[in-house]
C-alpha atoms as a PDB file:
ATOM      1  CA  UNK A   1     132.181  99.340  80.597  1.00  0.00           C
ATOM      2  CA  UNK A   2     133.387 102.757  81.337  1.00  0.00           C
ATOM      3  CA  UNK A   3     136.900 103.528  81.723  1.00  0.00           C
ATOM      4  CA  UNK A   4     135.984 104.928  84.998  1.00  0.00           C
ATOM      5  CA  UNK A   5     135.082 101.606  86.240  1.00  0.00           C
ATOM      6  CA  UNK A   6     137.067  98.818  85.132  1.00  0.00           C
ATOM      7  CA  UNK A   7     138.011  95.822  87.618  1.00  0.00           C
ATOM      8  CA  UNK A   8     141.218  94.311  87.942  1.00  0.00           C
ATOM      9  CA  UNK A   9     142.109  90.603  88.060  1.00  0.00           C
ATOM     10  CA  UNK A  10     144.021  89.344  91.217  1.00  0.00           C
ATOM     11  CA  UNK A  11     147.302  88.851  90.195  1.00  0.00           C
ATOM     12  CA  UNK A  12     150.556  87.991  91.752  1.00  0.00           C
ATOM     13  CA  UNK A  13     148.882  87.442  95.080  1.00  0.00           C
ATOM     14  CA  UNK A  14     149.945  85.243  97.917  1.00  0.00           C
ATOM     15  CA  UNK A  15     147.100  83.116  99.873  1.00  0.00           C
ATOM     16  CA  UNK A  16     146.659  84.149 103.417  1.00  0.00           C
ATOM     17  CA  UNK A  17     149.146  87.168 104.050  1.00  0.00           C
ATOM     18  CA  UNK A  18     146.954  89.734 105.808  1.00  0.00           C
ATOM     19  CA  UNK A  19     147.739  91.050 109.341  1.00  0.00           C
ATOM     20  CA  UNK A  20     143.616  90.788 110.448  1.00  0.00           C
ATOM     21  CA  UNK A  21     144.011  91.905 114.066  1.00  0.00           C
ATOM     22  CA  UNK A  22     146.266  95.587 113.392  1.00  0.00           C
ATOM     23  CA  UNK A  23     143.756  96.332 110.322  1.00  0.00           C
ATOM     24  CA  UNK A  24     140.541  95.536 111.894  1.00  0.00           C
ATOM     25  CA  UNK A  25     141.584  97.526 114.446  1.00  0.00           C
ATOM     26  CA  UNK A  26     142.058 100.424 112.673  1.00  0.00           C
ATOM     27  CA  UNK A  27     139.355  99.950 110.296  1.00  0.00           C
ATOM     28  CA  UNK A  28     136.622  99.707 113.483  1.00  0.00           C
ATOM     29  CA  UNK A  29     138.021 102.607 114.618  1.00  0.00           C
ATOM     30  CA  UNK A  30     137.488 104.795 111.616  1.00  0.00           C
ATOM     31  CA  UNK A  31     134.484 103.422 111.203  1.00  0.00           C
ATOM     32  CA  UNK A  32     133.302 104.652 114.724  1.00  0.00           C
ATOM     33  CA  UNK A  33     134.844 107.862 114.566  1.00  0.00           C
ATOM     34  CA  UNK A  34     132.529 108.371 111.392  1.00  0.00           C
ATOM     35  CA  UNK A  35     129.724 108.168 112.859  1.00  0.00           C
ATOM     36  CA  UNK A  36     130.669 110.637 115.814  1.00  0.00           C
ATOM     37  CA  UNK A  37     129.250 113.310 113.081  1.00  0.00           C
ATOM     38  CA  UNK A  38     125.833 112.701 113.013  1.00  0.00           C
ATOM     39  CA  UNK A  39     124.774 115.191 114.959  1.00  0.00           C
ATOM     40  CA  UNK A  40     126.300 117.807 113.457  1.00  0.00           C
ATOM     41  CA  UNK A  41     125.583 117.008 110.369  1.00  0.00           C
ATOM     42  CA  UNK A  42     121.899 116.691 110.628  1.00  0.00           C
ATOM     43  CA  UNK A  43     121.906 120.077 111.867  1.00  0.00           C
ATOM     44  CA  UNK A  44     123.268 121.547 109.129  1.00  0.00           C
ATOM     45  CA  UNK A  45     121.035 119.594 106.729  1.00  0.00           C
ATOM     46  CA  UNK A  46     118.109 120.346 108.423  1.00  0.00           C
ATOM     47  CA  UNK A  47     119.261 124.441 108.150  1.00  0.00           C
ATOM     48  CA  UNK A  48     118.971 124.369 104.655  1.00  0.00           C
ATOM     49  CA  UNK A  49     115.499 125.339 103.829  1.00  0.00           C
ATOM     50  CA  UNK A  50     115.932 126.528 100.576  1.00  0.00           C
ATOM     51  CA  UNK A  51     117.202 123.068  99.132  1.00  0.00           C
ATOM     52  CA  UNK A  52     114.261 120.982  97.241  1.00  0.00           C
ATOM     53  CA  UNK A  53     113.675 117.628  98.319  1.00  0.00           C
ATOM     54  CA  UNK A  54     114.847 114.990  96.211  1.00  0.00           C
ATOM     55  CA  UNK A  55     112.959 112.076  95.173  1.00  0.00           C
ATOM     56  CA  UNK A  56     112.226 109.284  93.042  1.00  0.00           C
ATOM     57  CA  UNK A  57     109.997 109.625  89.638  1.00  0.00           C
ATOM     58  CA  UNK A  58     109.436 105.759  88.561  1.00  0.00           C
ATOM     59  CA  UNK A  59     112.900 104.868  87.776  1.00  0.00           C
ATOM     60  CA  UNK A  60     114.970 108.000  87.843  1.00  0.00           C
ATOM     61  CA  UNK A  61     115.970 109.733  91.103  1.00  0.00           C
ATOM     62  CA  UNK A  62     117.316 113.130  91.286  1.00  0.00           C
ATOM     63  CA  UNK A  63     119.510 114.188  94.100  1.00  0.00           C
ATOM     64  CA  UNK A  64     118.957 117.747  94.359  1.00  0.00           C
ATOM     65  CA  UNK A  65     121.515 120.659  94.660  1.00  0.00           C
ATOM     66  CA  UNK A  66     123.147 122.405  97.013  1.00  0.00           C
ATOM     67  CA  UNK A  67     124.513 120.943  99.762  1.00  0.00           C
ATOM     68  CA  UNK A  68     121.491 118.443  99.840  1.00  0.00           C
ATOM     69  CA  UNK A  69     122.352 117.476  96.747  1.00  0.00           C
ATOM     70  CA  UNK A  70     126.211 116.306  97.546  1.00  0.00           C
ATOM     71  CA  UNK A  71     125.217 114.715 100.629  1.00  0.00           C
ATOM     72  CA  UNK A  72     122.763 112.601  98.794  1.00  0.00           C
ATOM     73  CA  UNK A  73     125.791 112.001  95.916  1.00  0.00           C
ATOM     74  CA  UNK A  74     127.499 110.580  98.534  1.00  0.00           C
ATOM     75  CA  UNK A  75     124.849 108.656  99.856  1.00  0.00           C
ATOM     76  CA  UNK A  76     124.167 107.104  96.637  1.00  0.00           C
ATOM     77  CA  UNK A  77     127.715 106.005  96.409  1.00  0.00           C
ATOM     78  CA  UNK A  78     127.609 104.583  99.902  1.00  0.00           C
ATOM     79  CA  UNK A  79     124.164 102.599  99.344  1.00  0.00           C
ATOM     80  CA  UNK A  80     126.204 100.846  96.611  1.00  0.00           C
ATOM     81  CA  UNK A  81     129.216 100.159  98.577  1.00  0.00           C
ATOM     82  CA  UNK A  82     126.775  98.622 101.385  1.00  0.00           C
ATOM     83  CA  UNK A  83     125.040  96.613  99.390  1.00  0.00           C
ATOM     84  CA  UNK A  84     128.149  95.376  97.259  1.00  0.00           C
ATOM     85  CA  UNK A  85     130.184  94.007 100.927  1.00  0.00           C
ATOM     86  CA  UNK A  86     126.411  92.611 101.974  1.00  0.00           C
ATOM     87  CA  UNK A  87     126.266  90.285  99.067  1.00  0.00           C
ATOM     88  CA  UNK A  88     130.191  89.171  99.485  1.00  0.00           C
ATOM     89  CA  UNK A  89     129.788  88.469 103.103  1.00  0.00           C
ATOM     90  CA  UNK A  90     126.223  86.633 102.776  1.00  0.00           C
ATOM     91  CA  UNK A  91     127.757  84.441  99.578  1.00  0.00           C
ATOM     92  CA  UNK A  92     131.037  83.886 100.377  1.00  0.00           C
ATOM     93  CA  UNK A  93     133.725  83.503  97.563  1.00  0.00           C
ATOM     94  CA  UNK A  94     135.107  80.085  97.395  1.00  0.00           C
ATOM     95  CA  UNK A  95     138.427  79.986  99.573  1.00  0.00           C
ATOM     96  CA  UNK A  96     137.895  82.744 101.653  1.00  0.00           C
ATOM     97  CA  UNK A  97     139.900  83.003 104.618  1.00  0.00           C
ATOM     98  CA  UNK A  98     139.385  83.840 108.350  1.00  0.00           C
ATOM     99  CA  UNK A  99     141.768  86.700 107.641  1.00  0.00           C
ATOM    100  CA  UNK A 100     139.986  88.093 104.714  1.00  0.00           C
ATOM    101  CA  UNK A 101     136.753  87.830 106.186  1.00  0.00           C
ATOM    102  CA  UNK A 102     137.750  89.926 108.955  1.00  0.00           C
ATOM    103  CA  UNK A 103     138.203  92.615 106.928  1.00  0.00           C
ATOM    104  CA  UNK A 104     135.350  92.400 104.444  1.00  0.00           C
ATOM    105  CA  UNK A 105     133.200  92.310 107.183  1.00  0.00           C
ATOM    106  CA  UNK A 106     134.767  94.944 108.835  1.00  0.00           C
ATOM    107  CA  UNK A 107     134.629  97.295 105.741  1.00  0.00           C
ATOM    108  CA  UNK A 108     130.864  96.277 105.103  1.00  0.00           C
ATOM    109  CA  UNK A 109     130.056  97.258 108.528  1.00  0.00           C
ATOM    110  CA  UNK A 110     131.853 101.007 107.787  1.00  0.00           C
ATOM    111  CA  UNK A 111     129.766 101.423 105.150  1.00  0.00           C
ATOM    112  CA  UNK A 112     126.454 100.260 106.399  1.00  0.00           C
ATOM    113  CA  UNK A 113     127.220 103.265 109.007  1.00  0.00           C
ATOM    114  CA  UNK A 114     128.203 105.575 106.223  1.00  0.00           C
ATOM    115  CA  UNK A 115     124.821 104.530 104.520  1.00  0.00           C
ATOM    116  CA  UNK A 116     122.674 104.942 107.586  1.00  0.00           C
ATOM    117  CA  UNK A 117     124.789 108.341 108.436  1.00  0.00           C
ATOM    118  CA  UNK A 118     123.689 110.018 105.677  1.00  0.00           C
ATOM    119  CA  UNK A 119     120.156 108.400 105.717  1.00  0.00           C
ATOM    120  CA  UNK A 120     119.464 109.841 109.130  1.00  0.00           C
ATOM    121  CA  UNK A 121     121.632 113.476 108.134  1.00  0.00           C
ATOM    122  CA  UNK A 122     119.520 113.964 105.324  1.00  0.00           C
ATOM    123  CA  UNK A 123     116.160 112.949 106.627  1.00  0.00           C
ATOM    124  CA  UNK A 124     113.328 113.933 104.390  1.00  0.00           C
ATOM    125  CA  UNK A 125     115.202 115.502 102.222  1.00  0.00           C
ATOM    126  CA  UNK A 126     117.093 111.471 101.145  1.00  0.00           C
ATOM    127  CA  UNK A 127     116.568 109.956  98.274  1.00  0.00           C
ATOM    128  CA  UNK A 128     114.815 106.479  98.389  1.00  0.00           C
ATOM    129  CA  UNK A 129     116.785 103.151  98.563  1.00  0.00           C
ATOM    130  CA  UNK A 130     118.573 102.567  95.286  1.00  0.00           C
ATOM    131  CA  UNK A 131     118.527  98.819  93.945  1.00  0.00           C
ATOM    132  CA  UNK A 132     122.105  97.268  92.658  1.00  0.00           C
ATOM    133  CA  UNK A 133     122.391  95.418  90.006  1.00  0.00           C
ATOM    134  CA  UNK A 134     125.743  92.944  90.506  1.00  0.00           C
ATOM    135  CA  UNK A 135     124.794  90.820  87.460  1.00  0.00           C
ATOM    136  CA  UNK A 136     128.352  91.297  86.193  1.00  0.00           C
ATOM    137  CA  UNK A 137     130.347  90.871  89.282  1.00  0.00           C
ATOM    138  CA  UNK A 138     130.760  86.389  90.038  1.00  0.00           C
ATOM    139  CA  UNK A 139     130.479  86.528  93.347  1.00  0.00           C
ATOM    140  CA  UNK A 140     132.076  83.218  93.752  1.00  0.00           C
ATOM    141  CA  UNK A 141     135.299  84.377  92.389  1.00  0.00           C
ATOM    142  CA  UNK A 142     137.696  86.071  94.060  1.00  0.00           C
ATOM    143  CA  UNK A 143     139.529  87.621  91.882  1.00  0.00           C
ATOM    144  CA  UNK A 144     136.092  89.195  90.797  1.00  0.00           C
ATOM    145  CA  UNK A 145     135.149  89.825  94.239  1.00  0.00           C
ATOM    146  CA  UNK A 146     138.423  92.086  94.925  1.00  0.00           C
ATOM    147  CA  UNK A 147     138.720  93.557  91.561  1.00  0.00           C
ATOM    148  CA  UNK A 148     135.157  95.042  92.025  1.00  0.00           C
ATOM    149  CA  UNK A 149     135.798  95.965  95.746  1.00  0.00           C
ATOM    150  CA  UNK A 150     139.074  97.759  94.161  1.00  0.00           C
ATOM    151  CA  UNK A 151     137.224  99.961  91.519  1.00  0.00           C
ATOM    152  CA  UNK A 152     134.361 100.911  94.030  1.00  0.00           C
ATOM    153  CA  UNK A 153     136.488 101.990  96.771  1.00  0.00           C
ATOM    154  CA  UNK A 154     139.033 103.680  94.156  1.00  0.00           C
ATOM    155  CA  UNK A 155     135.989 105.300  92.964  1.00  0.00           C
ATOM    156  CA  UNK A 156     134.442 106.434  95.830  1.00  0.00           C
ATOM    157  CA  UNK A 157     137.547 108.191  96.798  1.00  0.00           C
ATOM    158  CA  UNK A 158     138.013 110.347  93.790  1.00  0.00           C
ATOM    159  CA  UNK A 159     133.964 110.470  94.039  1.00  0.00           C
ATOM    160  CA  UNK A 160     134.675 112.186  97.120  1.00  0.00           C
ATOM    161  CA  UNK A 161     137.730 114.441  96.146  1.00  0.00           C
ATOM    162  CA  UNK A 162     135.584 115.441  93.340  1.00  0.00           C
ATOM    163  CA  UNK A 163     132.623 116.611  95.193  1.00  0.00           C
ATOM    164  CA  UNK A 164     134.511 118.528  97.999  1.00  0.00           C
ATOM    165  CA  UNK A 165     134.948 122.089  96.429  1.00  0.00           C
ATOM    166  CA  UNK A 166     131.178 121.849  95.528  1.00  0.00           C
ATOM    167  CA  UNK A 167     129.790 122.015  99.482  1.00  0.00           C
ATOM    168  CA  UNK A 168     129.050 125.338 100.556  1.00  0.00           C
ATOM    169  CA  UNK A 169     129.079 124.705 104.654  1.00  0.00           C
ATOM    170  CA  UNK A 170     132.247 124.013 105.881  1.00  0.00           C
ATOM    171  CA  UNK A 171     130.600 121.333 108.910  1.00  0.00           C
ATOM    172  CA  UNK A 172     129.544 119.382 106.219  1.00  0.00           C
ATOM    173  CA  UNK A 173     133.379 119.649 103.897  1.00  0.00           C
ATOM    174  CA  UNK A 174     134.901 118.463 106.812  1.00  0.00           C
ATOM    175  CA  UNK A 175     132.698 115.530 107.735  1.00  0.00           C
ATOM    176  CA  UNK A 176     133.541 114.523 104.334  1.00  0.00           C
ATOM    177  CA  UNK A 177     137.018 114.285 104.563  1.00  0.00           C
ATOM    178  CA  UNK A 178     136.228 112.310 107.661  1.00  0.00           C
ATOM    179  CA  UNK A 179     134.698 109.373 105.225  1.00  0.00           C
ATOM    180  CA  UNK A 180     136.694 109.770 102.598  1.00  0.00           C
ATOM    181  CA  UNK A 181     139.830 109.308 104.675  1.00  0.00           C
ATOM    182  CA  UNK A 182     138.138 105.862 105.376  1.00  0.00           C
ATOM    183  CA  UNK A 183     137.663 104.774 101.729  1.00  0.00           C
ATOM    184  CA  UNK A 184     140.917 105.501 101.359  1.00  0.00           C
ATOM    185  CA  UNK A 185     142.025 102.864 103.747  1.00  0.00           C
ATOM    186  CA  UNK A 186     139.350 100.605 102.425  1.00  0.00           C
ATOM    187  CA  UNK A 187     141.130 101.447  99.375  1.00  0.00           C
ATOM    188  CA  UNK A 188     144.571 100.597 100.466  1.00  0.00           C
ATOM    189  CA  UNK A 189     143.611  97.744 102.399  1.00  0.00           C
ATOM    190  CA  UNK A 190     141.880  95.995  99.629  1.00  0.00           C
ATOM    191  CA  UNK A 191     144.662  96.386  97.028  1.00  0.00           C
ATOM    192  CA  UNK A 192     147.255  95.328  99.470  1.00  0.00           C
ATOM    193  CA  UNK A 193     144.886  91.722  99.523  1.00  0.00           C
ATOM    194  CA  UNK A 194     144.731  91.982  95.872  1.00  0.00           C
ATOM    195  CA  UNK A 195     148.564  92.246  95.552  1.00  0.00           C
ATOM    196  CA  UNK A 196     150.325  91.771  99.259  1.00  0.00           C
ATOM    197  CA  UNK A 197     153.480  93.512 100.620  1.00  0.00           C
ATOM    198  CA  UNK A 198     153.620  95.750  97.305  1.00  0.00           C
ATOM    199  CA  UNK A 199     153.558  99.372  96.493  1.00  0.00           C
ATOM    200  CA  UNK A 200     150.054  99.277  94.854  1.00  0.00           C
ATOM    201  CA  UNK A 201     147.911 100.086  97.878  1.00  0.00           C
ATOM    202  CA  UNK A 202     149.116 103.326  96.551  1.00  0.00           C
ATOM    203  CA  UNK A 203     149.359 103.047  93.104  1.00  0.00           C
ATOM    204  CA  UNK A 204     150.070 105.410  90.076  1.00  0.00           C
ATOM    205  CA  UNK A 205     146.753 104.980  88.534  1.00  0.00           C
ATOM    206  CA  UNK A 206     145.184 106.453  91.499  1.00  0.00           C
ATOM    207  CA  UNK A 207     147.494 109.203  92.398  1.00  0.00           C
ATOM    208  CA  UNK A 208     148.882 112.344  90.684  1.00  0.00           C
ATOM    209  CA  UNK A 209     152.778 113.607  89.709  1.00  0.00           C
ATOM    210  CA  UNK A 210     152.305 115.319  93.035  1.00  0.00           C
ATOM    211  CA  UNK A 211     151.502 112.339  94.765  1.00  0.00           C
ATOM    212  CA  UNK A 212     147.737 113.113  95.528  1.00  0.00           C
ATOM    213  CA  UNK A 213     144.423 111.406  94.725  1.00  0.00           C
ATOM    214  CA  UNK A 214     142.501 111.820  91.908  1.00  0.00           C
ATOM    215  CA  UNK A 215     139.423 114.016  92.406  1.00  0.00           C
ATOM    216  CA  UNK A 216     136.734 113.043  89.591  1.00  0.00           C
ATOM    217  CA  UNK A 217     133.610 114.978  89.000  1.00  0.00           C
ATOM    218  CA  UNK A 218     130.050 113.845  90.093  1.00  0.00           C
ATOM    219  CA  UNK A 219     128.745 113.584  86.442  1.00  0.00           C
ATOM    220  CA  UNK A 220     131.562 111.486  85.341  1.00  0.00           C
ATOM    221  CA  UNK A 221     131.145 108.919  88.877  1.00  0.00           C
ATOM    222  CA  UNK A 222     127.751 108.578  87.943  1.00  0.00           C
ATOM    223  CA  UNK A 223     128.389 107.808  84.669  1.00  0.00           C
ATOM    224  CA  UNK A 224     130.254 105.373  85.615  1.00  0.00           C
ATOM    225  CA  UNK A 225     128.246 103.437  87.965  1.00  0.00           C
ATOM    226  CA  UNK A 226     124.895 103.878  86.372  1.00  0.00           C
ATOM    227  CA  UNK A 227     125.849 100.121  84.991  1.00  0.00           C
ATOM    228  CA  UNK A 228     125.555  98.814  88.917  1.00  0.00           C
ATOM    229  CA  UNK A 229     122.199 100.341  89.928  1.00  0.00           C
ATOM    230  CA  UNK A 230     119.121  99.909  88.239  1.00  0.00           C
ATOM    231  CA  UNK A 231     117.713 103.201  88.783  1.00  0.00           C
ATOM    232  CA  UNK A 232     118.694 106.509  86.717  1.00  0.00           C
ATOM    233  CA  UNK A 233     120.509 108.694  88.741  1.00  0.00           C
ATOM    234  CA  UNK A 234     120.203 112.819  87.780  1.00  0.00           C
ATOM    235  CA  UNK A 235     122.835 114.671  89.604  1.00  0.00           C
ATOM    236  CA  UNK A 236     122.589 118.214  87.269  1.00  0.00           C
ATOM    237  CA  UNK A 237     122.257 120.129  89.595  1.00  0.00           C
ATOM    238  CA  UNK A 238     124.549 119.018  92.641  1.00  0.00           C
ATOM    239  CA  UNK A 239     126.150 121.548  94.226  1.00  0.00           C
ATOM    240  CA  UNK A 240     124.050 124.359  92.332  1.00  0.00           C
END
């Protein structure tokens, strides 16, 4: 498996010590305050007439360029992240708790609106559904449960961080660091459940000497998470 992509055992954890009410609250409300973009996203999507319209060719799927082409990057990402807290919350891992519950659900609901926000943004110009492929992740396990919900979300932050410089209109950069700024506390969140009360939700594998996130490049994300969808993914040209 790609270095990229590696999950982490739970480890040093203590059953039950989550705080469900202050961290569902704040991860509804980043969730709705995502969504608040639509609008202005669509419009710039639907200004880009010069962008090609991505598709799917049997089993590869190319996501464009431009702008068009990060937007459906990101989508991508998100389709996986939806479908990933879909499958934990209809198969439950054995022991879960009310508390972590809570927040699973919570944080598949964010990115089932993330998923349908870009869906609706892009319009004709999405790509078609992916299809995941989980066969490595035990769903019945949680250790495996939270050390794959760990490398997606770490992922899709530096997926994010990475793709950034390459949009050309600003609308769409800052909508962006609108999401991103929630899979970062999807991010923090889940490590905290994976190790409670510790420094990790901000660990040194994820941030740099100056104390910032990692910011990986779209050809090296997809790399890394071509093993989880069954589809090839072409992303040459995003953000050409």
């Amino acid at each position: 498996m790609n270095k990229l992509l590696k999950p982490e055992t739970n480890s040093g954890k203590r059953e039950g010590e989550t705080s469900p009410v202050n961290r569902r609250s704040f991860l509804r409300a980043a969730g709705i305050a995502t969504s608040l973009g639509t609008i202005a996203l669509t419009s710039a999507c639907k200004d880009d007439e010069t962008e090609p319209m991505p598709g799917g060719n049997g089993d590869t799927v190319d996501l464009g360029s431009g702008d068009v082409g990060v937007l459906n990057y990101a989508y991508a990402l998100e389709q996986l992240e939806a479908a990933f807290y879909s499958q934990v919350i209809t198969t439950p891992y054995m022991g879960m708790t009310d508390a972590e519950k809570t927040i699973l659900t919570d944080i598949r609901d964010h990115e089932i609106i993330h998923r349908e926000f870009f869906k609706a943004a892009l319009g004709d110009k999405a790509i078609k559904g992916l299809t995941p492929n989980f066969a490595s992740i035990d769903f019945t396990k949680k250790d495996a449960v939270l050390g794959a919900a760990k490398l997606f979300e770490d992922t899709g932050v530096a997926a994010y961080n990475g793709a950034g410089k390459l949009l050309k209109d600003g609308g769409n950069l800052l909508l962006a660091g609108k999401i991103v700024s929630v899979e970062a506390r999807h991010a923090a969140v889940i490590r905290d459940m994976i190790n409670p009360k510790s420094a990790d939700f901000a660990g040194d594998d994820i941030l740099d000497a100056n104390g910032m996130d990692k910011a990986i490049a779209p050809a090296d994300i997809l790399n890394a998470v071509k093993g989880y969808v069954k589809e090839t993914i072409t992303g040459a040209n995003v953000g050409k």
